[in-house]
N, C-alpha and C. Protein backbone atom coordinates (compact mmCIF):
# COMPACT_ATOMS: atom_id res chain seq x y z
N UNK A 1 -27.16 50.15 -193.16
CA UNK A 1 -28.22 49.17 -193.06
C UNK A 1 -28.65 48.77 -194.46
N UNK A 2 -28.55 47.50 -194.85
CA UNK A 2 -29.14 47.16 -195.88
C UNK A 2 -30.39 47.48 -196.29
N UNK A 3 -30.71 47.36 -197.44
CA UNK A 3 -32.11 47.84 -198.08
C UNK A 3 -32.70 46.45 -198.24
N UNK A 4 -34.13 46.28 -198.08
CA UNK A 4 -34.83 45.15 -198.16
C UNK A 4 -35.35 45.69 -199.56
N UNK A 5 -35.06 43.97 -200.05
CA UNK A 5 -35.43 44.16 -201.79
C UNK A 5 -36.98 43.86 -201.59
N UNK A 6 -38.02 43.65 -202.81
CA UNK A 6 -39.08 43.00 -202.87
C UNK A 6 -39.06 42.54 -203.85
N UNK A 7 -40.05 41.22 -203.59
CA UNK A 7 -39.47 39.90 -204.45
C UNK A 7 -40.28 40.86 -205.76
N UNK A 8 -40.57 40.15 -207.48
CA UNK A 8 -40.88 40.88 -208.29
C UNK A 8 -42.78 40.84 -208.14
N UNK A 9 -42.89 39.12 -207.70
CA UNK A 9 -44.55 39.03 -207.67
C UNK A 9 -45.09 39.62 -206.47
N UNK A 10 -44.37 40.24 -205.33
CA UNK A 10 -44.67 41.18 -204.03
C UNK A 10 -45.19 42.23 -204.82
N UNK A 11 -44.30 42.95 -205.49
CA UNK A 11 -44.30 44.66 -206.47
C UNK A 11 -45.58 44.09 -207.55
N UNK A 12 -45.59 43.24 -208.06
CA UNK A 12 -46.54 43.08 -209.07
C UNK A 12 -48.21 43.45 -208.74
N UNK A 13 -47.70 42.25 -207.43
CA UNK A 13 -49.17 42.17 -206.77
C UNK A 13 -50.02 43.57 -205.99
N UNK A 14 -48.51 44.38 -205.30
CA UNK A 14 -49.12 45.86 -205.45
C UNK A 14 -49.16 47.04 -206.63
N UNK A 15 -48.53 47.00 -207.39
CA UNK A 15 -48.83 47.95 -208.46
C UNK A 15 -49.98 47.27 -208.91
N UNK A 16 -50.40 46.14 -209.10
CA UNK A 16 -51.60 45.87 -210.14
C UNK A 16 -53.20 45.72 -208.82
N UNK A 17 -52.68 45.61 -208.19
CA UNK A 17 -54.08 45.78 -207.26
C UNK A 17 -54.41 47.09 -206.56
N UNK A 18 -53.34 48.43 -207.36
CA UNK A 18 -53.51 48.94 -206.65
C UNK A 18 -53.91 50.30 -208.31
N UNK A 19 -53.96 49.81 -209.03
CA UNK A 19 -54.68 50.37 -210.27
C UNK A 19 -55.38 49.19 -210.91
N UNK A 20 -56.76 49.01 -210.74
CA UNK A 20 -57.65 48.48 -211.11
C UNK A 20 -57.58 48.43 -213.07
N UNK A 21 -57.22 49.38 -214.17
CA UNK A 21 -56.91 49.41 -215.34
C UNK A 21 -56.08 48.97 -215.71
N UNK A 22 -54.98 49.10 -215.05
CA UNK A 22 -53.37 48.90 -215.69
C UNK A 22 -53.79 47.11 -215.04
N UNK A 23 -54.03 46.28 -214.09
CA UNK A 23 -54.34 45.29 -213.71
C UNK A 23 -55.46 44.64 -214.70
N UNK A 24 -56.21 45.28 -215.19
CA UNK A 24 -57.37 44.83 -216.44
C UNK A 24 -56.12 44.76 -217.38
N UNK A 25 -55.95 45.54 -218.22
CA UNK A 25 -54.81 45.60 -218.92
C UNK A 25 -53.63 44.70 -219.12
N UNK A 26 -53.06 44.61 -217.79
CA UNK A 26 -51.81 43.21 -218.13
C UNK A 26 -52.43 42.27 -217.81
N UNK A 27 -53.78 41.88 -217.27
CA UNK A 27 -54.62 40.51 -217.58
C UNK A 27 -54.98 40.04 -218.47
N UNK A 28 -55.48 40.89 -219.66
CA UNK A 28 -55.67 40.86 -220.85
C UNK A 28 -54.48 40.36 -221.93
N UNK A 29 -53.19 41.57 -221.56
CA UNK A 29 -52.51 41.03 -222.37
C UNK A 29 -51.21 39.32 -222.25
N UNK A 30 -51.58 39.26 -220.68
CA UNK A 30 -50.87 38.28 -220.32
C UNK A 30 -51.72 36.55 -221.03
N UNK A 31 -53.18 36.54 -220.32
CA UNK A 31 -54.10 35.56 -221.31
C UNK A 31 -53.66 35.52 -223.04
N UNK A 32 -53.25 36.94 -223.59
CA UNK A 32 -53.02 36.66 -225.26
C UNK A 32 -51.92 35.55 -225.05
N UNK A 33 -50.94 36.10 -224.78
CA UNK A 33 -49.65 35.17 -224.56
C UNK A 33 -49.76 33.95 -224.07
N UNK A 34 -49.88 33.71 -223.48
CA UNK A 34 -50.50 32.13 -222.69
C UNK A 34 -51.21 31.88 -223.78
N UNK A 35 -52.49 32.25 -224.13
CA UNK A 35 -53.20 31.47 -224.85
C UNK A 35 -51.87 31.07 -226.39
N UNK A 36 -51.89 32.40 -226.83
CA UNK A 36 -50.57 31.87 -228.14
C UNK A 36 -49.90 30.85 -228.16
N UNK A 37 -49.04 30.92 -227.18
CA UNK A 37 -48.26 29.67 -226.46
C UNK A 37 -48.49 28.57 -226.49
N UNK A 38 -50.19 28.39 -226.11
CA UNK A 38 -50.88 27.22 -225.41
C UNK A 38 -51.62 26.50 -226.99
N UNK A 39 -51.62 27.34 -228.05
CA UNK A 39 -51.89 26.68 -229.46
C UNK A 39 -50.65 26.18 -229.78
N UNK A 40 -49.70 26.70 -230.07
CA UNK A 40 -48.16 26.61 -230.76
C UNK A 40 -47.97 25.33 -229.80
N UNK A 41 -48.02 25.30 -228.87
CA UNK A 41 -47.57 23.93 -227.78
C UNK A 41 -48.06 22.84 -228.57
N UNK A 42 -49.38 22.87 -228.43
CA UNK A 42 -50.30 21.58 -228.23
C UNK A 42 -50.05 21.38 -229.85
N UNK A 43 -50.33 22.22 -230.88
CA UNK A 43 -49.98 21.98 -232.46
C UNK A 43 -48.61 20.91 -232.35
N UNK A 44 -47.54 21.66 -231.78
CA UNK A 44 -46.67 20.72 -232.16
C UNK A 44 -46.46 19.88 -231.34
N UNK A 45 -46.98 19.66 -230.36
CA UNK A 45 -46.79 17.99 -229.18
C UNK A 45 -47.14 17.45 -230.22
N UNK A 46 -48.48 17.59 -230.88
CA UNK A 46 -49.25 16.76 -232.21
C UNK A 46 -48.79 16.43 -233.47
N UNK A 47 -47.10 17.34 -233.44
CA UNK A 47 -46.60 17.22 -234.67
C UNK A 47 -47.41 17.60 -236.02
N UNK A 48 -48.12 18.40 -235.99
CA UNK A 48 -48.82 19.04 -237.14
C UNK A 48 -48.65 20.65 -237.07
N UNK A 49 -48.69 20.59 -238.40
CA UNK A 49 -47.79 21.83 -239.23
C UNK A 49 -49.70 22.91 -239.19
N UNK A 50 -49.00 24.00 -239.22
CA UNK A 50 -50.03 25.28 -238.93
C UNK A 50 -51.53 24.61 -240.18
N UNK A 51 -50.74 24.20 -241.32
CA UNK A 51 -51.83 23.98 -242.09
C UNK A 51 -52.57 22.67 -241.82
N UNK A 52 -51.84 21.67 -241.32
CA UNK A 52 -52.70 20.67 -240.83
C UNK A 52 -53.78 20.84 -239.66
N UNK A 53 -53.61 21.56 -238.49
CA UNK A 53 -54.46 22.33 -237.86
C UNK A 53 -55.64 22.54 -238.45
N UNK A 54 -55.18 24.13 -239.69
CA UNK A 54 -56.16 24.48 -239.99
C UNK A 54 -56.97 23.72 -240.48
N UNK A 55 -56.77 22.64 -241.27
CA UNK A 55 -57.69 21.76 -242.57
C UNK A 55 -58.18 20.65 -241.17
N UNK A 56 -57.80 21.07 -239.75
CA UNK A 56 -58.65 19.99 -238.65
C UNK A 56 -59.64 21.08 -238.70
N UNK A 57 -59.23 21.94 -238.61
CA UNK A 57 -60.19 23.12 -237.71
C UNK A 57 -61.30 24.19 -238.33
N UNK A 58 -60.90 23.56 -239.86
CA UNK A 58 -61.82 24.47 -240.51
C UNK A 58 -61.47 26.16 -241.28
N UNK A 59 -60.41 26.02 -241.34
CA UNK A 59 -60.04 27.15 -241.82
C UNK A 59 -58.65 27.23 -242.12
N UNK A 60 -57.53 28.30 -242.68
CA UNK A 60 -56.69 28.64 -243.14
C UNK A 60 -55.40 28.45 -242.46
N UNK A 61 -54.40 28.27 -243.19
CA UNK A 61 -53.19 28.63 -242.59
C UNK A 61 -52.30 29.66 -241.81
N UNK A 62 -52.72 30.93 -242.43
CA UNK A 62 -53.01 31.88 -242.32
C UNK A 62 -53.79 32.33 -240.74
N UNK A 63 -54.47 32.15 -240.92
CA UNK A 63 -55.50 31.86 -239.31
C UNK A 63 -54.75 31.76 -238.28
N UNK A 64 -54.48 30.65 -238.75
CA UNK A 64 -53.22 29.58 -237.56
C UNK A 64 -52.71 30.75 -237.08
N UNK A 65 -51.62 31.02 -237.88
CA UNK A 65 -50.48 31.96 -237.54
C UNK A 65 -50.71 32.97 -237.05
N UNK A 66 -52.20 33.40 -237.11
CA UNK A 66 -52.27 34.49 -236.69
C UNK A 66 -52.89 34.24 -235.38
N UNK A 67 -53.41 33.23 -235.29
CA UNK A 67 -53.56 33.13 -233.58
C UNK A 67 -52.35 32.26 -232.29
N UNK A 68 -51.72 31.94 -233.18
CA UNK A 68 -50.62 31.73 -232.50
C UNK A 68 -49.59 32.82 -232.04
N UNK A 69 -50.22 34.40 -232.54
CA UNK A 69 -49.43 35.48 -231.68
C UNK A 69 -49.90 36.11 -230.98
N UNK A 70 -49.23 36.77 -229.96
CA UNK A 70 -50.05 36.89 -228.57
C UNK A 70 -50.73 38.33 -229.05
N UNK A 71 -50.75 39.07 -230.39
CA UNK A 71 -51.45 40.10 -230.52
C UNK A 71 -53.00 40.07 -230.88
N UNK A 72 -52.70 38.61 -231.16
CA UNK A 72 -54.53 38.41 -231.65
C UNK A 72 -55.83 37.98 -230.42
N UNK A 73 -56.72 38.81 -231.13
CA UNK A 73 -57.71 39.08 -230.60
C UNK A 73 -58.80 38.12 -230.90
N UNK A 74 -59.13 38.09 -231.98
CA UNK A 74 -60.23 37.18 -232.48
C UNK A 74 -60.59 35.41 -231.61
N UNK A 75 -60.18 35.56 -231.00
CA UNK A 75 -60.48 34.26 -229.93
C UNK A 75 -61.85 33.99 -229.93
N UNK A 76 -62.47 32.77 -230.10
CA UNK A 76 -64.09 32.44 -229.79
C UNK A 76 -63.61 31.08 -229.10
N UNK A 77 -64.73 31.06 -227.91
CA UNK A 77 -64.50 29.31 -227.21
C UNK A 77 -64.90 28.10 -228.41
N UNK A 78 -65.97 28.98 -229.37
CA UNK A 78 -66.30 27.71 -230.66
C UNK A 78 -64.64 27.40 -231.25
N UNK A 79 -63.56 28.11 -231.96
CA UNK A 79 -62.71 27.97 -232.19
C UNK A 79 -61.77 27.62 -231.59
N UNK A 80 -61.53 27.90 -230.00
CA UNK A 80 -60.75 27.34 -229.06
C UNK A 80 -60.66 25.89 -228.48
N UNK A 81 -62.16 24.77 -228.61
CA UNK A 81 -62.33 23.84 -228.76
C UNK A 81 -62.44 23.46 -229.76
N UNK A 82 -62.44 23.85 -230.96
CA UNK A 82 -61.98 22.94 -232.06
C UNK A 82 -60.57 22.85 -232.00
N UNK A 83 -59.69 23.54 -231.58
CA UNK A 83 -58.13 23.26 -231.29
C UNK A 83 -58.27 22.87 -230.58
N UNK A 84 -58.27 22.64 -229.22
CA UNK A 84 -58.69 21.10 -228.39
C UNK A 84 -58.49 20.03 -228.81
N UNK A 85 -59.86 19.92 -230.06
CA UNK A 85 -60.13 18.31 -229.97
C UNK A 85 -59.02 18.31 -230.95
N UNK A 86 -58.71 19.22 -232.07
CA UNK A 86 -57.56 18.82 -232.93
C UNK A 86 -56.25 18.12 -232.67
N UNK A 87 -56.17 18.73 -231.12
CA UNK A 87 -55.10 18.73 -230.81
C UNK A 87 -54.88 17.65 -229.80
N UNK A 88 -56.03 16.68 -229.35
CA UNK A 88 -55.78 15.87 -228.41
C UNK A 88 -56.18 16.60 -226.98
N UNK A 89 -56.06 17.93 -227.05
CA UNK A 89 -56.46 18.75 -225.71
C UNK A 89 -57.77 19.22 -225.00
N UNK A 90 -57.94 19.68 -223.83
CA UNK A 90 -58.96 19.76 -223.38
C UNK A 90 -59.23 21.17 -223.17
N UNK A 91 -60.12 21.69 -223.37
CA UNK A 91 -60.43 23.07 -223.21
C UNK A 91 -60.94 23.48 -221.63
N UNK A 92 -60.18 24.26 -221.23
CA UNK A 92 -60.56 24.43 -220.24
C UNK A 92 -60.54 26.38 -219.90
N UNK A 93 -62.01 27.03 -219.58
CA UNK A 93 -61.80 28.78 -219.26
C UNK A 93 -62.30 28.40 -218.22
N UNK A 94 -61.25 29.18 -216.84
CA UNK A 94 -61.40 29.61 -215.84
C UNK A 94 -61.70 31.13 -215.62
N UNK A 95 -62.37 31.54 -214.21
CA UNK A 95 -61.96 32.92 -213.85
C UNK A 95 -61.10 32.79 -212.43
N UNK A 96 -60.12 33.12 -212.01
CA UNK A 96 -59.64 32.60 -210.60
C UNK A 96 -59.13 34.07 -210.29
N UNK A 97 -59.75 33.59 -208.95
CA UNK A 97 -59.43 35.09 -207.76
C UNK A 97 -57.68 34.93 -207.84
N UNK A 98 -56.87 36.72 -207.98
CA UNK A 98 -55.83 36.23 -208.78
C UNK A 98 -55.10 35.88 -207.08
N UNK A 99 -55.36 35.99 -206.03
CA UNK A 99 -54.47 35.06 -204.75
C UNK A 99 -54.75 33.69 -205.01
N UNK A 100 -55.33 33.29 -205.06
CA UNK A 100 -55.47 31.77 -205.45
C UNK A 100 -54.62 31.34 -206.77
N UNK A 101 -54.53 32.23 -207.48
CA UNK A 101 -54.04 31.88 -208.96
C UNK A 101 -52.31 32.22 -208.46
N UNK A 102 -51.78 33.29 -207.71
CA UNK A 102 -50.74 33.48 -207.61
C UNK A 102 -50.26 32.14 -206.49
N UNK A 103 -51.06 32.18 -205.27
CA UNK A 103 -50.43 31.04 -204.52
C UNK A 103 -50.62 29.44 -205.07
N UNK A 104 -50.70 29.50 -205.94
CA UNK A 104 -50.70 28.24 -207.05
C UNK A 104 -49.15 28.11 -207.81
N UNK A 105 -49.09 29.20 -208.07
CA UNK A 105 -48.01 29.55 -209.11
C UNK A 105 -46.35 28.78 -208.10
N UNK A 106 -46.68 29.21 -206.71
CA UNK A 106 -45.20 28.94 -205.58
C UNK A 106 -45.71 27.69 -205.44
C-alpha cells in the first residue's frame, strides 16, 4: 500500500501551530527576508544604486546594505516609509490570521 505523502505547507502548518515558539520564530525570521527582498526589489525597479537610496532616505550606503539582508533587525516604520516614497512604493504593515494568509498564497 502506498504511503500518503503530505504536501510541505500541510507539515508546515502542523509543526508550526503546533509549537507556538518555533512558529514565533520562523515568523520573525521569514518577515526579515521578505522585507530584504522587498527593499532590493523596489531599489532596483527604480534603478537606483544602494547610495542613491540612501542620499533619498537620509542616510548611508552602508545602511542600505545592511538592510537589504534578511539578518537585519533595525527596521522602524519611520524608515520603512521613507523607502516607500523613495521608491515610488507604498507602505503597507499588516497582521493576518496565518489561514487567511496561507489560503491566499493557493
Amino acid at each position: 500500500m502506498a504511503k500518503k505523502t503530505e504536501s510541505f505547507t500541510a507539515y508546515m502548518d502542523k509543526t508550526l501551530g503546533a509549537d507556538a515558539e518555533l512558529n514565533a520564530a520562523f515568523q520573525r525570521e521569514l518577515a526579515r527576508l521578505k522585507l530584504a527582498n522587498q527593499i532590493t526589489t523596489a531599489r532596483q525597479k527604480r534603478g537606483l544604486s544602494q547610495r542613491a537610496l540612501a542620499d533619498r532616505i537620509g542616510t548611508k550606503q552602508p545602511t542600505v546594505a545592511r538592510m537589504e539582508r534578511a539578518d537585519y533587525t533595525g527596521y522602524t516604520v519611520t524608515t520603512l516609509a521613507k523607502i516607500a516614497a523613495a521608491t515610488g512604493a507604498m507602505l503597507d504593515v499588516r497582521i493576518v490570521p496565518r489561514r487567511l494568509a496561507m489560503a491566499q498564497k493557493h
